[in-house]
PDB file of N, CA and C in Angstrom:
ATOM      1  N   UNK A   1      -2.150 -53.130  42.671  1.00  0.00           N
ATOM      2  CA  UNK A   1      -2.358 -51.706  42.812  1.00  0.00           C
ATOM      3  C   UNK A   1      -1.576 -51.184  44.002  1.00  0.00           C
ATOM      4  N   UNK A   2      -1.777 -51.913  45.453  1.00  0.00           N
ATOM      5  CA  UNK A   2      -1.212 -51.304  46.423  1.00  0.00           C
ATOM      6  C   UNK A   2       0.642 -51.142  45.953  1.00  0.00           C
ATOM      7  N   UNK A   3       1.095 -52.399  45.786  1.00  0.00           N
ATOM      8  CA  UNK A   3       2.631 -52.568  45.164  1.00  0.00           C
ATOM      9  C   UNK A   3       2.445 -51.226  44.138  1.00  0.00           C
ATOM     10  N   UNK A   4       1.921 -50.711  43.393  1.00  0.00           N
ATOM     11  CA  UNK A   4       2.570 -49.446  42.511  1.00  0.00           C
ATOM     12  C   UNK A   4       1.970 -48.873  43.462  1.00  0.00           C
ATOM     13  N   UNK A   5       1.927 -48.618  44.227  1.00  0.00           N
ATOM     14  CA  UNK A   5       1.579 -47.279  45.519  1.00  0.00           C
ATOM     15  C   UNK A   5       2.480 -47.105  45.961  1.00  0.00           C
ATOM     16  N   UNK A   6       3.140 -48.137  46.541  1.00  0.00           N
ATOM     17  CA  UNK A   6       4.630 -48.478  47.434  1.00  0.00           C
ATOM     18  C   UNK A   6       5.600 -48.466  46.706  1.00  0.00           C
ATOM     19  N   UNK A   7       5.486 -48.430  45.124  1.00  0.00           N
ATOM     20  CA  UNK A   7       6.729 -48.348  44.313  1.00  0.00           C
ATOM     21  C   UNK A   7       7.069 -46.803  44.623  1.00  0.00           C
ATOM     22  N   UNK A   8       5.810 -46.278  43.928  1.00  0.00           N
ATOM     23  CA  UNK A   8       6.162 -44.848  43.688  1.00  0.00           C
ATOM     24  C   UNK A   8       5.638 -44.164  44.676  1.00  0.00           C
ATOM     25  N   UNK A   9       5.582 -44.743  45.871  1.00  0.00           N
ATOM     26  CA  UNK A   9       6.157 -43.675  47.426  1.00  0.00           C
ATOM     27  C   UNK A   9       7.169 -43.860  47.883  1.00  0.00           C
ATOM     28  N   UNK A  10       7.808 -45.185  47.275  1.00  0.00           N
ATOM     29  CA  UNK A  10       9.529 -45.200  47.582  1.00  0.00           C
ATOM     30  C   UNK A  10      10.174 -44.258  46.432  1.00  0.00           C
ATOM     31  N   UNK A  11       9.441 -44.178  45.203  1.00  0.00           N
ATOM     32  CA  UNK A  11      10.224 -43.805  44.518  1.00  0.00           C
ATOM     33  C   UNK A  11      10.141 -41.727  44.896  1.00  0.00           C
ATOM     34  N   UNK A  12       9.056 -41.128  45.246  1.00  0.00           N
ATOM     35  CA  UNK A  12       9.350 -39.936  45.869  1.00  0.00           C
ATOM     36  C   UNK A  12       9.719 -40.144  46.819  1.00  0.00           C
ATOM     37  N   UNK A  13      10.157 -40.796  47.583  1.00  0.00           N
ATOM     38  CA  UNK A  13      11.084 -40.715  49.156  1.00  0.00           C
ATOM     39  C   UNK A  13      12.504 -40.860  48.686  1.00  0.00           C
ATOM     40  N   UNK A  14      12.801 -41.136  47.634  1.00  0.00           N
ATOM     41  CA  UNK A  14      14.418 -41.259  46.761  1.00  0.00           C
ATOM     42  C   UNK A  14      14.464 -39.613  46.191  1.00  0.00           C
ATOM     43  N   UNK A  15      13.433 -40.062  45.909  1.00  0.00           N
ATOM     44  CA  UNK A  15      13.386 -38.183  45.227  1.00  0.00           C
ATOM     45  C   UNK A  15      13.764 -36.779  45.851  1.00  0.00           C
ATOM     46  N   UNK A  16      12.679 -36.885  47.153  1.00  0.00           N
ATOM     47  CA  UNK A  16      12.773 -36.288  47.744  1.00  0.00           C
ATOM     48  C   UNK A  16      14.535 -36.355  49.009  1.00  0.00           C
ATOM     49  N   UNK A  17      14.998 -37.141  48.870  1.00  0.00           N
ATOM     50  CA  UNK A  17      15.943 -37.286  49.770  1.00  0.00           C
ATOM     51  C   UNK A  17      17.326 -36.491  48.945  1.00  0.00           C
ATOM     52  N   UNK A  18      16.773 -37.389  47.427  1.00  0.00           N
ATOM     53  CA  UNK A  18      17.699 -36.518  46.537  1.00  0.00           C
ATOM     54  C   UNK A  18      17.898 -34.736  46.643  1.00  0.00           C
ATOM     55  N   UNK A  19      16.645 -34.591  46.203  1.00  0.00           N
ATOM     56  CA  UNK A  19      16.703 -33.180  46.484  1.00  0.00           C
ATOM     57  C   UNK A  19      16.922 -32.115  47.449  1.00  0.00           C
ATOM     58  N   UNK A  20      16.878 -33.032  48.980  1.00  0.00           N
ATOM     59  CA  UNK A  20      17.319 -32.218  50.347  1.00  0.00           C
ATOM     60  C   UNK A  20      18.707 -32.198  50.356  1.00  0.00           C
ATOM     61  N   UNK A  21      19.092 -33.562  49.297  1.00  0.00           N
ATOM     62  CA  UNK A  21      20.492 -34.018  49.511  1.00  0.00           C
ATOM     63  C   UNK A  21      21.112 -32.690  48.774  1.00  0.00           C
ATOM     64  N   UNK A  22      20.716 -32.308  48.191  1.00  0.00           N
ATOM     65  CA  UNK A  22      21.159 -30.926  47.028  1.00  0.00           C
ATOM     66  C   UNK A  22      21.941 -29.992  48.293  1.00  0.00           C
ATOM     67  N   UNK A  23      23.196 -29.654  47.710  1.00  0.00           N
ATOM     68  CA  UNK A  23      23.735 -28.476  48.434  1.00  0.00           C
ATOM     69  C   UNK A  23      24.075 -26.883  47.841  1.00  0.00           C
ATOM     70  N   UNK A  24      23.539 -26.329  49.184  1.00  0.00           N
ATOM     71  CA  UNK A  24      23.112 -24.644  48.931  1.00  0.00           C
ATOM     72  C   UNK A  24      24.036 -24.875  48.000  1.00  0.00           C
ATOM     73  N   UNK A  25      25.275 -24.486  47.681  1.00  0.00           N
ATOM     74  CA  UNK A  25      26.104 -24.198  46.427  1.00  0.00           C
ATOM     75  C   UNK A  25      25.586 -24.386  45.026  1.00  0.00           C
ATOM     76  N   UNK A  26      24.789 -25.274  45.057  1.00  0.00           N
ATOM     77  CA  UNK A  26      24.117 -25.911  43.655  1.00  0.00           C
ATOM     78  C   UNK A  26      22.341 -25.194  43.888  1.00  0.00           C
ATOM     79  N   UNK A  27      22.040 -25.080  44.812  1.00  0.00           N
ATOM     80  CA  UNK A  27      20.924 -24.184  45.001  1.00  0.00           C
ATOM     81  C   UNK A  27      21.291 -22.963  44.491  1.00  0.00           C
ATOM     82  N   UNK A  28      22.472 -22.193  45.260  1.00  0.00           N
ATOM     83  CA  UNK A  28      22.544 -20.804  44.669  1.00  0.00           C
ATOM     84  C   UNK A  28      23.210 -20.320  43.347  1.00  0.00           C
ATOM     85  N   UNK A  29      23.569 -21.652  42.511  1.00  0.00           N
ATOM     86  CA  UNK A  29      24.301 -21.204  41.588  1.00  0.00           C
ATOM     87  C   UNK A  29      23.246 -21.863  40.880  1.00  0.00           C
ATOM     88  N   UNK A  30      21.963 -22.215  41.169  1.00  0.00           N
ATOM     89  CA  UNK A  30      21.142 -22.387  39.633  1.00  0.00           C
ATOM     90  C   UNK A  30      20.485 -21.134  39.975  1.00  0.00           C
ATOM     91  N   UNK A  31      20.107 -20.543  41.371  1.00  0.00           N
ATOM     92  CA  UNK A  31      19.126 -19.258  41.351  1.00  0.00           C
ATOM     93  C   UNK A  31      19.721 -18.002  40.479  1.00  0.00           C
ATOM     94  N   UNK A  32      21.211 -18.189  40.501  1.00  0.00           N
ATOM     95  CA  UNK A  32      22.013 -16.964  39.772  1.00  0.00           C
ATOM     96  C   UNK A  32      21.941 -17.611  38.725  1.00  0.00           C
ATOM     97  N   UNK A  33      22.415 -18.950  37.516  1.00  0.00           N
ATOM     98  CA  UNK A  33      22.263 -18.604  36.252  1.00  0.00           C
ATOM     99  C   UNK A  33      20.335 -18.688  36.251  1.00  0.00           C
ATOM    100  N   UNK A  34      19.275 -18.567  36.841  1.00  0.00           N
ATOM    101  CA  UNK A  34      17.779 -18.183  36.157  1.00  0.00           C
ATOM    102  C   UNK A  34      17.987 -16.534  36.198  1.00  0.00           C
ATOM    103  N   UNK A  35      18.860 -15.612  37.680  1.00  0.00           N
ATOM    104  CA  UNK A  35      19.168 -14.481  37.764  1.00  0.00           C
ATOM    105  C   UNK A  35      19.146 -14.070  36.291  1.00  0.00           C
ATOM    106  N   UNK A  36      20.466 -14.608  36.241  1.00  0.00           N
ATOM    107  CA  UNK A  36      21.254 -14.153  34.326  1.00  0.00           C
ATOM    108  C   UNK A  36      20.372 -14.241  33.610  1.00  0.00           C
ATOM    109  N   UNK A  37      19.923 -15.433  33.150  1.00  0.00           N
ATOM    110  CA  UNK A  37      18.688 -15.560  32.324  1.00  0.00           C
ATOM    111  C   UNK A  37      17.812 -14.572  32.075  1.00  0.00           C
ATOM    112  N   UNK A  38      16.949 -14.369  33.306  1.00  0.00           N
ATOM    113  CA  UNK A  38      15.694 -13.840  33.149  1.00  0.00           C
ATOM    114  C   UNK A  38      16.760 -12.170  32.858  1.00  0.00           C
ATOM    115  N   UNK A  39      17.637 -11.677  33.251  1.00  0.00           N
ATOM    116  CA  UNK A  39      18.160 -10.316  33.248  1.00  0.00           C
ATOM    117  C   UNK A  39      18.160 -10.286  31.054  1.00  0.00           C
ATOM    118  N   UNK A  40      18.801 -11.409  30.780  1.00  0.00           N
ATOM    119  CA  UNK A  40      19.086 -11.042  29.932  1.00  0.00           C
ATOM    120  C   UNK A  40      17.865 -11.517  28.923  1.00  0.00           C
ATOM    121  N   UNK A  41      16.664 -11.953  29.046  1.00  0.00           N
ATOM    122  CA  UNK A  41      15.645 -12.228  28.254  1.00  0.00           C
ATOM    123  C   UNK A  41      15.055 -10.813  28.597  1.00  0.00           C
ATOM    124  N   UNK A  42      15.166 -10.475  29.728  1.00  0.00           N
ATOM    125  CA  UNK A  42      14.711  -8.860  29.887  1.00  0.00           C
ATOM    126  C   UNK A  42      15.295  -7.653  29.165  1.00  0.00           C
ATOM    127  N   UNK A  43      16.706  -7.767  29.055  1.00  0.00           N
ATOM    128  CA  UNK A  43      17.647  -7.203  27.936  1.00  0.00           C
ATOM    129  C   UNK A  43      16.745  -6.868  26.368  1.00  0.00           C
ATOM    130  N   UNK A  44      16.889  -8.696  26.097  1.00  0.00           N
ATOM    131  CA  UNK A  44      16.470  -8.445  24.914  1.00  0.00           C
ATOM    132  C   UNK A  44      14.618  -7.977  24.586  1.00  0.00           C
ATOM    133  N   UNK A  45      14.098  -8.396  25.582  1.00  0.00           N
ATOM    134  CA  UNK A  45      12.454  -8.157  25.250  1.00  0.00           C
ATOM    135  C   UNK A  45      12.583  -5.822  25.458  1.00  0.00           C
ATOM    136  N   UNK A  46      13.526  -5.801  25.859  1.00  0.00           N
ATOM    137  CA  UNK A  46      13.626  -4.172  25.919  1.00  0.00           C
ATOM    138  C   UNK A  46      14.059  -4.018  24.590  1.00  0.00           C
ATOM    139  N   UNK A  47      15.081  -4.337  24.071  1.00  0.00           N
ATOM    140  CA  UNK A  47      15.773  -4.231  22.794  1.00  0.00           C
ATOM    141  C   UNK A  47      14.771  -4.456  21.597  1.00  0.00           C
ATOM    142  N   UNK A  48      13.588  -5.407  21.629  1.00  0.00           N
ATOM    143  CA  UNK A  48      13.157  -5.563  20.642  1.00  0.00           C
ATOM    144  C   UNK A  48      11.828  -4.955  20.759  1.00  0.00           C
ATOM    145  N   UNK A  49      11.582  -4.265  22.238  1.00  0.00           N
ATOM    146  CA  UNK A  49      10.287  -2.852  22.570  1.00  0.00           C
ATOM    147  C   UNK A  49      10.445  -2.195  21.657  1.00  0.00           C
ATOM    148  N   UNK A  50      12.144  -1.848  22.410  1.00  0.00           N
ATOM    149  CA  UNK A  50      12.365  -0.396  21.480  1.00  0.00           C
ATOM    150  C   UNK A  50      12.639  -0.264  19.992  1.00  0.00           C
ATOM    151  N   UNK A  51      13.031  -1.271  19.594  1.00  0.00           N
ATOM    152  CA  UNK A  51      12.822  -1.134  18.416  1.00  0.00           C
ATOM    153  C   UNK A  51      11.828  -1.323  17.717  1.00  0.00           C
ATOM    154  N   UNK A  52      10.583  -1.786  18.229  1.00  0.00           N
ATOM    155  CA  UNK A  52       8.930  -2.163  17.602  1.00  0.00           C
ATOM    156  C   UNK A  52       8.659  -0.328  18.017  1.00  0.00           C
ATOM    157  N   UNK A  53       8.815  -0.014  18.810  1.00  0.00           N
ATOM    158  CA  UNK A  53       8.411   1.413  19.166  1.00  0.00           C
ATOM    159  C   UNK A  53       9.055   2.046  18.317  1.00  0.00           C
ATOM    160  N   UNK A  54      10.689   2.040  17.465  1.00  0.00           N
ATOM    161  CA  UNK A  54      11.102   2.887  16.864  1.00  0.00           C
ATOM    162  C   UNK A  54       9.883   2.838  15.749  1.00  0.00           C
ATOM    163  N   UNK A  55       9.832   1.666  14.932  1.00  0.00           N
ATOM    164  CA  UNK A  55       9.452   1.168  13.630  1.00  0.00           C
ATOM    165  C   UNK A  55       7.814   1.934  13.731  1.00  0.00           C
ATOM    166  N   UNK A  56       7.408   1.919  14.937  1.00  0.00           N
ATOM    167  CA  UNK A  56       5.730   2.686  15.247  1.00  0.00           C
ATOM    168  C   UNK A  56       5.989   4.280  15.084  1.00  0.00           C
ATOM    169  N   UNK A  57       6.886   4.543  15.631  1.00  0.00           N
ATOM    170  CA  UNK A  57       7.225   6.275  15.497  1.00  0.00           C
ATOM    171  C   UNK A  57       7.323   6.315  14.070  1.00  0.00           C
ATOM    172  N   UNK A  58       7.946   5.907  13.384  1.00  0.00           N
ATOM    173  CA  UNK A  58       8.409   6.283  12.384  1.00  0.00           C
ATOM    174  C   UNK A  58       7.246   6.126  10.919  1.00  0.00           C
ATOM    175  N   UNK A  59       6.806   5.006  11.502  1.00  0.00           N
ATOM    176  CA  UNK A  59       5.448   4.873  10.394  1.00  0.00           C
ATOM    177  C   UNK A  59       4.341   6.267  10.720  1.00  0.00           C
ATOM    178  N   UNK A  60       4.056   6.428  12.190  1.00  0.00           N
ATOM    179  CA  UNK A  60       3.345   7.603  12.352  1.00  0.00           C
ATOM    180  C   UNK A  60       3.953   8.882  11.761  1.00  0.00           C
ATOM    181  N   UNK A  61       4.927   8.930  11.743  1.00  0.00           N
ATOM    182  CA  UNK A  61       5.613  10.291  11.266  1.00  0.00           C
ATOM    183  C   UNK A  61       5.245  10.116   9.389  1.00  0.00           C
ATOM    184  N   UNK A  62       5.673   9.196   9.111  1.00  0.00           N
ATOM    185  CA  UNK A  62       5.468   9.163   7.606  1.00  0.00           C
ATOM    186  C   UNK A  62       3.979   9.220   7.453  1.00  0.00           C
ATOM    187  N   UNK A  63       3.113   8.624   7.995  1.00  0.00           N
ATOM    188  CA  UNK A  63       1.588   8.943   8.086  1.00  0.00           C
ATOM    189  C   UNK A  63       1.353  10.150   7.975  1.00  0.00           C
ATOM    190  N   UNK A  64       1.970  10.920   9.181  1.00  0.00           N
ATOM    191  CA  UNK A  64       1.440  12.361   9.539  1.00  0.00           C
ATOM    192  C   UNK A  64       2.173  13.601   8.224  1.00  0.00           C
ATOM    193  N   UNK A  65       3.375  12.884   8.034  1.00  0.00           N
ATOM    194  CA  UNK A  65       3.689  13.856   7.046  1.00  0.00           C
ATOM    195  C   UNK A  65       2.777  13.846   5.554  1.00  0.00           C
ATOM    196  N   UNK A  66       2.556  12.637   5.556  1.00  0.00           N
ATOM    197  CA  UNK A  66       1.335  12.143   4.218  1.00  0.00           C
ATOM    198  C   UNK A  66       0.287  12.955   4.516  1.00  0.00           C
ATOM    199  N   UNK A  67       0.121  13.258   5.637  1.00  0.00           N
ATOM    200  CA  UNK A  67      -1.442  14.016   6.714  1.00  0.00           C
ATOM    201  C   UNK A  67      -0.730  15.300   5.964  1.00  0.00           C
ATOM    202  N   UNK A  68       0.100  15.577   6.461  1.00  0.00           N
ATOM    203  CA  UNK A  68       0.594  17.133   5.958  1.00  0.00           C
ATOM    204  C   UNK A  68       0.326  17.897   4.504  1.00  0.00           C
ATOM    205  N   UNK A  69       0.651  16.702   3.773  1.00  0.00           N
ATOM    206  CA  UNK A  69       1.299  17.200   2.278  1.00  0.00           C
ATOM    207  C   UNK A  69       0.148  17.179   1.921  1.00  0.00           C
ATOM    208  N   UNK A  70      -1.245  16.283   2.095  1.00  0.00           N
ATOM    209  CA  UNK A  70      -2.333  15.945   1.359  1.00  0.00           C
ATOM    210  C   UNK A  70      -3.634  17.460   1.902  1.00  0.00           C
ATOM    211  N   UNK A  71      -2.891  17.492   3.321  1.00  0.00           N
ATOM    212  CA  UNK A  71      -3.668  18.986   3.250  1.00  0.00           C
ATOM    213  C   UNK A  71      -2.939  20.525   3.428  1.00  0.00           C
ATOM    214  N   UNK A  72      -1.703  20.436   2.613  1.00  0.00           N
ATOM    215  CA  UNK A  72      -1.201  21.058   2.325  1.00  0.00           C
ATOM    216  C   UNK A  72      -1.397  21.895   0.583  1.00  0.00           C
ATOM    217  N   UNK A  73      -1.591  20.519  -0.346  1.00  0.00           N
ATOM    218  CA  UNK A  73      -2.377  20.560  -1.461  1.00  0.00           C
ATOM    219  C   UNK A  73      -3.975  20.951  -1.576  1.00  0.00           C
ATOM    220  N   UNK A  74      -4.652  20.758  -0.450  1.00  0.00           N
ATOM    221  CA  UNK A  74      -6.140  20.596   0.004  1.00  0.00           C
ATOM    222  C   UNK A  74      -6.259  22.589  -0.039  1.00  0.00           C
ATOM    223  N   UNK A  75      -5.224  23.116   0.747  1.00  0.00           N
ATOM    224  CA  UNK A  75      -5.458  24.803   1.276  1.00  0.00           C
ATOM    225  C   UNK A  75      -4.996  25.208   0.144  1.00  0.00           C
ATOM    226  N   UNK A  76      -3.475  24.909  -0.438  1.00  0.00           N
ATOM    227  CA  UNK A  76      -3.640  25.456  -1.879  1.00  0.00           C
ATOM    228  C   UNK A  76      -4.443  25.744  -3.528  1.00  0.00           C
ATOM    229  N   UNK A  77      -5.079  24.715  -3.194  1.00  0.00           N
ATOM    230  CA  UNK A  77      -6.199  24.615  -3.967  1.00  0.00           C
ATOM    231  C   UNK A  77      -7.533  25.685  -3.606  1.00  0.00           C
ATOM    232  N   UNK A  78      -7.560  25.486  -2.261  1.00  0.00           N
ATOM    233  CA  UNK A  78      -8.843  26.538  -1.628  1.00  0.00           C
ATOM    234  C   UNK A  78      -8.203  27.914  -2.144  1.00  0.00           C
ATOM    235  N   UNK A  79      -7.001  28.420  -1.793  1.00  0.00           N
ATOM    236  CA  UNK A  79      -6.320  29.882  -1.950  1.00  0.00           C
ATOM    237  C   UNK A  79      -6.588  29.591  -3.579  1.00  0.00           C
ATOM    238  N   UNK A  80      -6.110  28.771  -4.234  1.00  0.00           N
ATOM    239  CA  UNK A  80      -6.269  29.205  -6.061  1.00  0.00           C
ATOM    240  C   UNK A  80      -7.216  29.500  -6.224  1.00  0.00           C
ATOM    241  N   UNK A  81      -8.870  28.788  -6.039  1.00  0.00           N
ATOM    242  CA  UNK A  81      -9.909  29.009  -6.172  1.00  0.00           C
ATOM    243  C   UNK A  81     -10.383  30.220  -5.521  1.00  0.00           C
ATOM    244  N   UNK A  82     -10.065  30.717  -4.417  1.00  0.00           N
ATOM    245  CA  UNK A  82     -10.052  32.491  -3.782  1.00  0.00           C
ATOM    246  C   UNK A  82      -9.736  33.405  -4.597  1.00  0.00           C
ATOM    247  N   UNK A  83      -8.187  32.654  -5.034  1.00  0.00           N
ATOM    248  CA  UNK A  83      -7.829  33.941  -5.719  1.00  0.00           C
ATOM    249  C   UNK A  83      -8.526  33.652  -7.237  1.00  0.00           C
ATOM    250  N   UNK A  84      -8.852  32.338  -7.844  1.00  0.00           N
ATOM    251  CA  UNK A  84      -9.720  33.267  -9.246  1.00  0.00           C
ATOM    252  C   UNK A  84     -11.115  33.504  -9.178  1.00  0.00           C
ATOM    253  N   UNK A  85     -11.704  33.508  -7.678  1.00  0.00           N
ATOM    254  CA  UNK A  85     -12.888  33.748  -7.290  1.00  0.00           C
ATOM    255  C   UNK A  85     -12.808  36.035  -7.271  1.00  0.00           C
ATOM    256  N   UNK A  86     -11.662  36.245  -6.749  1.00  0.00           N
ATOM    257  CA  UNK A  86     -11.479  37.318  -6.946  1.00  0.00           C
ATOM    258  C   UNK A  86     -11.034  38.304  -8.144  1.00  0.00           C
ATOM    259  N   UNK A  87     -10.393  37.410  -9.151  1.00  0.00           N
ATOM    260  CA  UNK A  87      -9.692  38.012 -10.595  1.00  0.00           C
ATOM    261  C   UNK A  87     -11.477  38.228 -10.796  1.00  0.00           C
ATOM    262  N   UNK A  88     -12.069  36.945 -11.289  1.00  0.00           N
ATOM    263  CA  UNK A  88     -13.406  37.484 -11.693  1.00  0.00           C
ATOM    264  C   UNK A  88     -14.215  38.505 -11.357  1.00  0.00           C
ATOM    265  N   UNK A  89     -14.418  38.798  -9.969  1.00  0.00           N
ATOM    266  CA  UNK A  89     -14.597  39.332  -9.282  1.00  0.00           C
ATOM    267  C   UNK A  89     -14.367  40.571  -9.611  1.00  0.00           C
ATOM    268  N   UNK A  90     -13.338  40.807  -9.552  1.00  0.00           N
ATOM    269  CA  UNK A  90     -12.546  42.106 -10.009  1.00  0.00           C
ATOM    270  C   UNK A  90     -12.815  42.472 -11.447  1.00  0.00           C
ATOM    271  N   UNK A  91     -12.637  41.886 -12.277  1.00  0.00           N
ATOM    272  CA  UNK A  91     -12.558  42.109 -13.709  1.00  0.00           C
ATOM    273  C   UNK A  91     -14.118  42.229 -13.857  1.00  0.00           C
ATOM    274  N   UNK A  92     -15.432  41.933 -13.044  1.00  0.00           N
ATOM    275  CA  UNK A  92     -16.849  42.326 -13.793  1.00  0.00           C
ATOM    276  C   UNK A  92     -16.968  43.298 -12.427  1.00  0.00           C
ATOM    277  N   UNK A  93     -16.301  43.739 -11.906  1.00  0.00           N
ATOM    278  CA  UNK A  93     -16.458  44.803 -11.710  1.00  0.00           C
ATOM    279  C   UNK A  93     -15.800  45.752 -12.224  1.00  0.00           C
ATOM    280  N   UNK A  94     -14.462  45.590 -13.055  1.00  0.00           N
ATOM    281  CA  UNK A  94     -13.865  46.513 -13.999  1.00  0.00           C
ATOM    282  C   UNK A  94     -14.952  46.924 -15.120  1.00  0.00           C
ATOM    283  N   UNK A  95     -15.293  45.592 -15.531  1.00  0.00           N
ATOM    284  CA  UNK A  95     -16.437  45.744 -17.021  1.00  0.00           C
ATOM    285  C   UNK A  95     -17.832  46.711 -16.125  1.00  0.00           C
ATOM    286  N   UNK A  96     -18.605  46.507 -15.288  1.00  0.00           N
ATOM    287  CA  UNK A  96     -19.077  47.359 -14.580  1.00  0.00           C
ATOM    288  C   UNK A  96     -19.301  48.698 -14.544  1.00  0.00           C
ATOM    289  N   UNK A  97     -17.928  49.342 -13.939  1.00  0.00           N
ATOM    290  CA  UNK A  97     -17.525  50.492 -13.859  1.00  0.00           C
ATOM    291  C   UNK A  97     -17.189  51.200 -15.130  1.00  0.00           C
ATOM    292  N   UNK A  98     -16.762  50.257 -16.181  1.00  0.00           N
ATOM    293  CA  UNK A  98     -16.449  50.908 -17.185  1.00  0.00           C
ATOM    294  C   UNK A  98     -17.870  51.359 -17.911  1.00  0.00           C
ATOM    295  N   UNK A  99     -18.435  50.515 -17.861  1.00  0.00           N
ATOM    296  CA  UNK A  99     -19.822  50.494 -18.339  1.00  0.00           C
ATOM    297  C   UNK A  99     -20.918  51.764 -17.630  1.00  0.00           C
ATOM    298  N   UNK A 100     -20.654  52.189 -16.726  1.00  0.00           N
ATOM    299  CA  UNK A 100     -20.892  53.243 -15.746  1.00  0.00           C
ATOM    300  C   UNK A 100     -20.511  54.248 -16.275  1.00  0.00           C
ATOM    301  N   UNK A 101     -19.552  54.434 -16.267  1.00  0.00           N
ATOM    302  CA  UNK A 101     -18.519  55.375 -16.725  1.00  0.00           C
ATOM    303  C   UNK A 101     -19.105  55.928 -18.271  1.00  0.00           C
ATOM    304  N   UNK A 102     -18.843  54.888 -19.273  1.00  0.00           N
ATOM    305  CA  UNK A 102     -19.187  55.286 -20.802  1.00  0.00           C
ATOM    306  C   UNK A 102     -21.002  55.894 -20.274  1.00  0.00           C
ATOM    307  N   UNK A 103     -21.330  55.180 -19.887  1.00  0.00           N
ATOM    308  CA  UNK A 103     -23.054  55.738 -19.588  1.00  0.00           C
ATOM    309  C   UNK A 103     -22.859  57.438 -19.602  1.00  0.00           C
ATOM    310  N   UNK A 104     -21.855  57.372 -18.271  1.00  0.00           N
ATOM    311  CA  UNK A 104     -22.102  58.650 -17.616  1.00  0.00           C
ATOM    312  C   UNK A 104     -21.601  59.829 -18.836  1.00  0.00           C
ATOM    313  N   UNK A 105     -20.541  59.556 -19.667  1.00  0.00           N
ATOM    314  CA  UNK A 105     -19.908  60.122 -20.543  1.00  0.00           C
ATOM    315  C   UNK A 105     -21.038  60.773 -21.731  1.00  0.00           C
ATOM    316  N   UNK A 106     -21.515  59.304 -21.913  1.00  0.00           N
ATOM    317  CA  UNK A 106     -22.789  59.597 -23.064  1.00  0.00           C
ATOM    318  C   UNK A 106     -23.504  60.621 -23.195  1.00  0.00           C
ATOM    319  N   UNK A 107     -24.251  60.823 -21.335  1.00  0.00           N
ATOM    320  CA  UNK A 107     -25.138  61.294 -21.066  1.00  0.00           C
ATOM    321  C   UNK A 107     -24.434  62.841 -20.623  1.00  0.00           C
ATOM    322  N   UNK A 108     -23.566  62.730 -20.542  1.00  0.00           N
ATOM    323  CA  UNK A 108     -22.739  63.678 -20.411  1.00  0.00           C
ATOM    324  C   UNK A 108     -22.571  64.980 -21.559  1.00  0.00           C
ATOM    325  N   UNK A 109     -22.535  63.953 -22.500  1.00  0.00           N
ATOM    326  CA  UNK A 109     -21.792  64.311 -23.769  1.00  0.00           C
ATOM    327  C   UNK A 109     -23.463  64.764 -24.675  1.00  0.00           C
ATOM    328  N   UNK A 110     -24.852  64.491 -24.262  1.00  0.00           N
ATOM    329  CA  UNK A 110     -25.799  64.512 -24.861  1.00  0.00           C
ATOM    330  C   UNK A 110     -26.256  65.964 -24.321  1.00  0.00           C
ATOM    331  N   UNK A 111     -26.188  66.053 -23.063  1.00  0.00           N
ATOM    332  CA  UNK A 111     -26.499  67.013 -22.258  1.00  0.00           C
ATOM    333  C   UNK A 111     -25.834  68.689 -22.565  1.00  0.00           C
ATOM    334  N   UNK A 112     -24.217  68.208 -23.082  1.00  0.00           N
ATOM    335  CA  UNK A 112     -23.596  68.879 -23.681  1.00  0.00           C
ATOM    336  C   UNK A 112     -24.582  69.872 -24.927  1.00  0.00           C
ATOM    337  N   UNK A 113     -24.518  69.101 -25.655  1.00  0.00           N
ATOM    338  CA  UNK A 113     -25.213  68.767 -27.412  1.00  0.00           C
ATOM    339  C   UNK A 113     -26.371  69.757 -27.201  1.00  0.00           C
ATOM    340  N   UNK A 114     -27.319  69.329 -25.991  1.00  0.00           N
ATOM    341  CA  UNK A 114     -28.648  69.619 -25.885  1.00  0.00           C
ATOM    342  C   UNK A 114     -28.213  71.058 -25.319  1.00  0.00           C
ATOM    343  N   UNK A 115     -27.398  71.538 -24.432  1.00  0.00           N
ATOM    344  CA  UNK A 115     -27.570  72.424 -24.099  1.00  0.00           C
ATOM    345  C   UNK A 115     -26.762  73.490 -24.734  1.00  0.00           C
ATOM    346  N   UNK A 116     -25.893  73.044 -26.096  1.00  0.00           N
ATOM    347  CA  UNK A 116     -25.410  73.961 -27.061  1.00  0.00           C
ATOM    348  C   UNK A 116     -26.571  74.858 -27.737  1.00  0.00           C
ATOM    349  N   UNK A 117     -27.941  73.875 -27.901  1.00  0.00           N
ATOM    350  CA  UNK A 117     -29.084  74.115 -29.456  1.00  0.00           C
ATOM    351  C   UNK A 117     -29.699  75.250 -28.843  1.00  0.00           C
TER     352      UNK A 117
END
């Protein structure tokens, strides 16, 4: 047990020597290509926002226009039913008045009669 203790504390003291041994040049030219990297995974995670955001606009718009048309049909229907709520409307009050009218004529026309005799 102690011998694999001493292996692998020699073997991080190789490690570690390795890695001090590293020169800035190779330090700063891996920090610039993760730079690049991460710039351009940022690139694309924007590129494929905006286009999940286009594809969301655009379904809402087709939604909302579906919203539109369905109560667009919804008020036209209310106005048809107004307006043959009013033809009727109108027309028994034509029959009505006419009916008024012949009355008044009748009685009109009796009154006449009666007051010829």
């Amino acid at each position: 047990m102690q011998t694999l203790v001493d292996f692998n504390s020699r073997k991080m003291d190789v490690l570690t020597k390795t890695v001090s041994q590293a020169s800035q040049d190779q330090v700063r030219s891996f920090v610039s290509n993760l730079q690049e990297q991460n710039l351009k995974l940022m690139k694309d995670y924007f590129q494929l926002s905006t286009a999940d955001q286009k594809k969301y606009m655009e379904s809402l718009l087709v939604d909302f226009s579906g919203y539109l048309q369905e109560q667009r049909k919804q008020d036209l229907q209310y106005v048809q039913t107004r307006v043959n709520s009013l033809e009727q409307n109108n027309n028994q009050f034509k029959q009505e008045t006419e009916q008024i009218l012949t009355s008044l004529i009748s009685i009109q026309a009796k009154r006449k009669i009666t007051t010829k005799k």
